[in-house]
N, C-alpha and C. Protein backbone atom coordinates (compact mmCIF):
# COMPACT_ATOMS: atom_id res chain seq x y z
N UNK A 1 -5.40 37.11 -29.38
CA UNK A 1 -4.03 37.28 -28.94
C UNK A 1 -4.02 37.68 -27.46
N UNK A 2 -3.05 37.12 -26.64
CA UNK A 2 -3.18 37.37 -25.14
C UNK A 2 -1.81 38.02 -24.95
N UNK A 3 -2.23 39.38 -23.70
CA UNK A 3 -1.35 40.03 -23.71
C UNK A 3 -0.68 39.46 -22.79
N UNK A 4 1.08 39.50 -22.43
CA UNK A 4 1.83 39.38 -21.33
C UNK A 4 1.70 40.32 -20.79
N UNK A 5 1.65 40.23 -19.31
CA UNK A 5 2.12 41.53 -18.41
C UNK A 5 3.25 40.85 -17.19
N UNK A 6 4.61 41.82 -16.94
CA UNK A 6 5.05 41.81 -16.14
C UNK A 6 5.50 42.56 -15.30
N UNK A 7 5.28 42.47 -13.88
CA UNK A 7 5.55 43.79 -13.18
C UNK A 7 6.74 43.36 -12.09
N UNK A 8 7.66 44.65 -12.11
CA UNK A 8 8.83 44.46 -11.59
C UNK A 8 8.39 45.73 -10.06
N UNK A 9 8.96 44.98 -8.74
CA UNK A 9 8.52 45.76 -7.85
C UNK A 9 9.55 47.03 -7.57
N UNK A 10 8.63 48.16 -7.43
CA UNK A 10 9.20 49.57 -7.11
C UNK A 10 10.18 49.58 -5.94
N UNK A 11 10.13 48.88 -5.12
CA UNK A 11 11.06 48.82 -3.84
C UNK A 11 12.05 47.89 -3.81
N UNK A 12 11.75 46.30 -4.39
CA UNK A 12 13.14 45.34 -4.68
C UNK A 12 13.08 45.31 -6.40
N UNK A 13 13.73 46.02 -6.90
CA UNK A 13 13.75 45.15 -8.43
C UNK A 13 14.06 44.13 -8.93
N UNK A 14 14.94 42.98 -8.14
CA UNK A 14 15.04 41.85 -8.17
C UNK A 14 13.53 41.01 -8.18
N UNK A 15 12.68 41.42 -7.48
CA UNK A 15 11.33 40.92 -7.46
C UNK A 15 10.40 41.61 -8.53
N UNK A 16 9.62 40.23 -9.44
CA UNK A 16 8.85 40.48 -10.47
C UNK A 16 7.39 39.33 -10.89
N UNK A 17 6.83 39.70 -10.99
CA UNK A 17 5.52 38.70 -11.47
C UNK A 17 5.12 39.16 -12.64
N UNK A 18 4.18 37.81 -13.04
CA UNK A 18 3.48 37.82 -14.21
C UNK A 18 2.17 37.41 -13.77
N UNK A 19 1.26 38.21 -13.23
CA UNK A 19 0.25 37.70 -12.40
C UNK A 19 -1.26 37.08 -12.87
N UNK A 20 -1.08 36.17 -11.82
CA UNK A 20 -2.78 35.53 -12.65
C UNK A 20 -3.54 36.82 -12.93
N UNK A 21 -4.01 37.40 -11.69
CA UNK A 21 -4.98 38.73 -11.80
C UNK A 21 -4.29 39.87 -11.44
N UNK A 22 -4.88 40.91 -11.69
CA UNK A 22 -4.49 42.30 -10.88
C UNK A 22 -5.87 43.03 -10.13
N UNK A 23 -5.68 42.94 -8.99
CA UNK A 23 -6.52 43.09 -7.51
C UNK A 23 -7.01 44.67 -7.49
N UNK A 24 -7.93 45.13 -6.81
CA UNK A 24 -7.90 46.36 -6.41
C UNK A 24 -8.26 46.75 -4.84
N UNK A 25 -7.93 46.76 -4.33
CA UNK A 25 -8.44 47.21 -2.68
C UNK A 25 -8.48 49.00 -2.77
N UNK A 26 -9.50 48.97 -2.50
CA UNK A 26 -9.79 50.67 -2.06
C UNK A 26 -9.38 51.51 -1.30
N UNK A 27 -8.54 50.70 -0.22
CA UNK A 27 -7.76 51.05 0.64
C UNK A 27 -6.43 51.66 0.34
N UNK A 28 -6.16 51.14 -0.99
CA UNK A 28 -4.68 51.09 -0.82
C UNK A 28 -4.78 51.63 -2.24
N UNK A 29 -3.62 52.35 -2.41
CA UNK A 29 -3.16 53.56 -3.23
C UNK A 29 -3.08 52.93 -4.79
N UNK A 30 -2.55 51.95 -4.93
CA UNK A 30 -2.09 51.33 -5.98
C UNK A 30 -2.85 49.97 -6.32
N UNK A 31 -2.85 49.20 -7.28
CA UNK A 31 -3.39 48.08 -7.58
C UNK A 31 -2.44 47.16 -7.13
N UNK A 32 -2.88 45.76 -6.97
CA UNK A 32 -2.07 44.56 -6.28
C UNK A 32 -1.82 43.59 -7.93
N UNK A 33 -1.42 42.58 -7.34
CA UNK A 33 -1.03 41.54 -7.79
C UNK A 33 -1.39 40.26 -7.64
N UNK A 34 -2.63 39.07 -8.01
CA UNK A 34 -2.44 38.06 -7.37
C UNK A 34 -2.36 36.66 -8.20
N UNK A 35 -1.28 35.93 -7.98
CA UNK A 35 -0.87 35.11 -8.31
C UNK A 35 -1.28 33.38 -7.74
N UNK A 36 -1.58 32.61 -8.43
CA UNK A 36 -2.70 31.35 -7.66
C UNK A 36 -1.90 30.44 -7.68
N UNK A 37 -1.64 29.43 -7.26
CA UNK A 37 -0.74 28.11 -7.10
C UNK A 37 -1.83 26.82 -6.78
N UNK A 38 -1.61 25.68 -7.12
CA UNK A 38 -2.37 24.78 -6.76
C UNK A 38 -1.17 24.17 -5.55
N UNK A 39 -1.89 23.61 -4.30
CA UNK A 39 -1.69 23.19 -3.21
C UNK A 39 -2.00 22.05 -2.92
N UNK A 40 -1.11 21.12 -2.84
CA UNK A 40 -1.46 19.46 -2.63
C UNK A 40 -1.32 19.58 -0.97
N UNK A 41 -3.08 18.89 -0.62
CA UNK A 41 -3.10 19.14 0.84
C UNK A 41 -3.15 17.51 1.63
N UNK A 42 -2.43 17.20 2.31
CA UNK A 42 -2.52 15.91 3.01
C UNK A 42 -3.82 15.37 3.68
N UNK A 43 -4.49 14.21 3.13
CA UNK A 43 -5.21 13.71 3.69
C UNK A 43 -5.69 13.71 5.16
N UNK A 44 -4.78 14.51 6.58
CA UNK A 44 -4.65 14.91 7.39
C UNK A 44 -4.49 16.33 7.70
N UNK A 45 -4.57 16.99 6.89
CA UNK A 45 -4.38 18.49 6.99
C UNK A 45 -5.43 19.24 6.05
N UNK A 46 -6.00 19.87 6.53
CA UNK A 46 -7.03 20.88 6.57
C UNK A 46 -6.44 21.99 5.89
N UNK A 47 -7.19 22.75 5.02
CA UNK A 47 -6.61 23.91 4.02
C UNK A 47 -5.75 25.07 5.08
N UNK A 48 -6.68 25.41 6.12
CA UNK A 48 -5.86 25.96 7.06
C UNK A 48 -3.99 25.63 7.23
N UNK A 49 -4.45 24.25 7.76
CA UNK A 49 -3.10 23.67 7.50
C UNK A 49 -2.16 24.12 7.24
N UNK A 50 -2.51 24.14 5.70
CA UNK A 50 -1.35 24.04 4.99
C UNK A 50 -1.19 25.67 4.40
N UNK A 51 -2.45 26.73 4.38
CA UNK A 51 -1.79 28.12 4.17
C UNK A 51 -0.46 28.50 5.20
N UNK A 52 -1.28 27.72 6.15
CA UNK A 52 0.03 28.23 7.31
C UNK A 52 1.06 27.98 7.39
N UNK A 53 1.40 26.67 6.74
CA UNK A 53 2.88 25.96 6.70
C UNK A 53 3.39 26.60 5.57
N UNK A 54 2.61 27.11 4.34
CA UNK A 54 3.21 27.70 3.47
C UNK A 54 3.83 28.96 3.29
N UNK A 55 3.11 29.40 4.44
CA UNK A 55 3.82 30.97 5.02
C UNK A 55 2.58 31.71 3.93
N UNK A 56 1.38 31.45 3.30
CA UNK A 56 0.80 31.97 2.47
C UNK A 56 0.06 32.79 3.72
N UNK A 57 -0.64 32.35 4.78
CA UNK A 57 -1.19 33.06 5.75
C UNK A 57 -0.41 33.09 7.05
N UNK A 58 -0.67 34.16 7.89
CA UNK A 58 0.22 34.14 9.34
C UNK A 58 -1.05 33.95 10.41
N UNK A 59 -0.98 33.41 11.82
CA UNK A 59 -1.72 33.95 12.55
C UNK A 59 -1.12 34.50 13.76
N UNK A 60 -2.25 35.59 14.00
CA UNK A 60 -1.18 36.61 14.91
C UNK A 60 -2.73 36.66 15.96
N UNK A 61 -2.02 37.34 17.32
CA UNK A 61 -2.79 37.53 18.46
C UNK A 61 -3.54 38.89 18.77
N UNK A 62 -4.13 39.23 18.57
CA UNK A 62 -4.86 40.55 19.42
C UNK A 62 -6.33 40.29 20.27
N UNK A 63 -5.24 40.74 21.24
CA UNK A 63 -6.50 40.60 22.69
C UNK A 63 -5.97 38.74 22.52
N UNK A 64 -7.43 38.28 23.40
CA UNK A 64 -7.70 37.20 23.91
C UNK A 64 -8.06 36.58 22.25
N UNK A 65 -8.14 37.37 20.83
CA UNK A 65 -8.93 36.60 19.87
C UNK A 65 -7.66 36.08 18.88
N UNK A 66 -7.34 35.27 18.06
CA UNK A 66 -6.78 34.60 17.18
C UNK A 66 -6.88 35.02 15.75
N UNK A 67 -6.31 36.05 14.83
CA UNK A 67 -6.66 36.25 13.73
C UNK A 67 -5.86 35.65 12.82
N UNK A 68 -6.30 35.56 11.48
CA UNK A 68 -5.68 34.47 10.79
C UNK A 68 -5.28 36.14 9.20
N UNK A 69 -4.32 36.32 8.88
CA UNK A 69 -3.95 37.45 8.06
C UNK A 69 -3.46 36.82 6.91
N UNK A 70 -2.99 37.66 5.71
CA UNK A 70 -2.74 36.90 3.84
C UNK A 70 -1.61 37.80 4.30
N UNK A 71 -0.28 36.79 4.53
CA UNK A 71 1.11 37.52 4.61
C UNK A 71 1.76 37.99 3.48
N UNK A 72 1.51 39.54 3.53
CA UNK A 72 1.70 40.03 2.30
C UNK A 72 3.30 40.01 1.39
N UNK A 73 3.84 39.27 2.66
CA UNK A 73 5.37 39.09 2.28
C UNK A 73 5.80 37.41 1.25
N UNK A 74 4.34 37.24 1.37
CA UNK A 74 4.99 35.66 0.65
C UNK A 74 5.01 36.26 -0.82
């Protein structure tokens, strides 16, 4: 028998998942959430690509270097 889990967020309650996994970072106080999607990527576009168009990753500037971040808002 497989259990459901759903978690409704502490700050919007309108927002809720049923998540593939539940994450742990050591960093951070509480356990995460992560949820997987399959991604149809264009024969011309590179996985990069398309995290970025999906808003799944951001890239942002510090200094002269280019970092590529998991936008925790998607």
């Amino acid at each position: 028998m497989q259990t459901v889990v759903f978690f409704i967020s502490k700050t919007h309650g309108f927002w809720g998942a049923s998540p593939d996994r539940i994450v742990h970072d050591p960093t951070e106080e509480t356990p995460s959430v992560a949820e997987f999607k399959f991604i149809q990527v264009k024969d011309e576009e590179g996985p990069l690509d398309v995290l970025l168009k999906q808003h799944i990753c951001i890239k942002t500037q510090e200094g002269n270097s280019s970092i590529l971040k998991l936008n925790r808002n998607h």
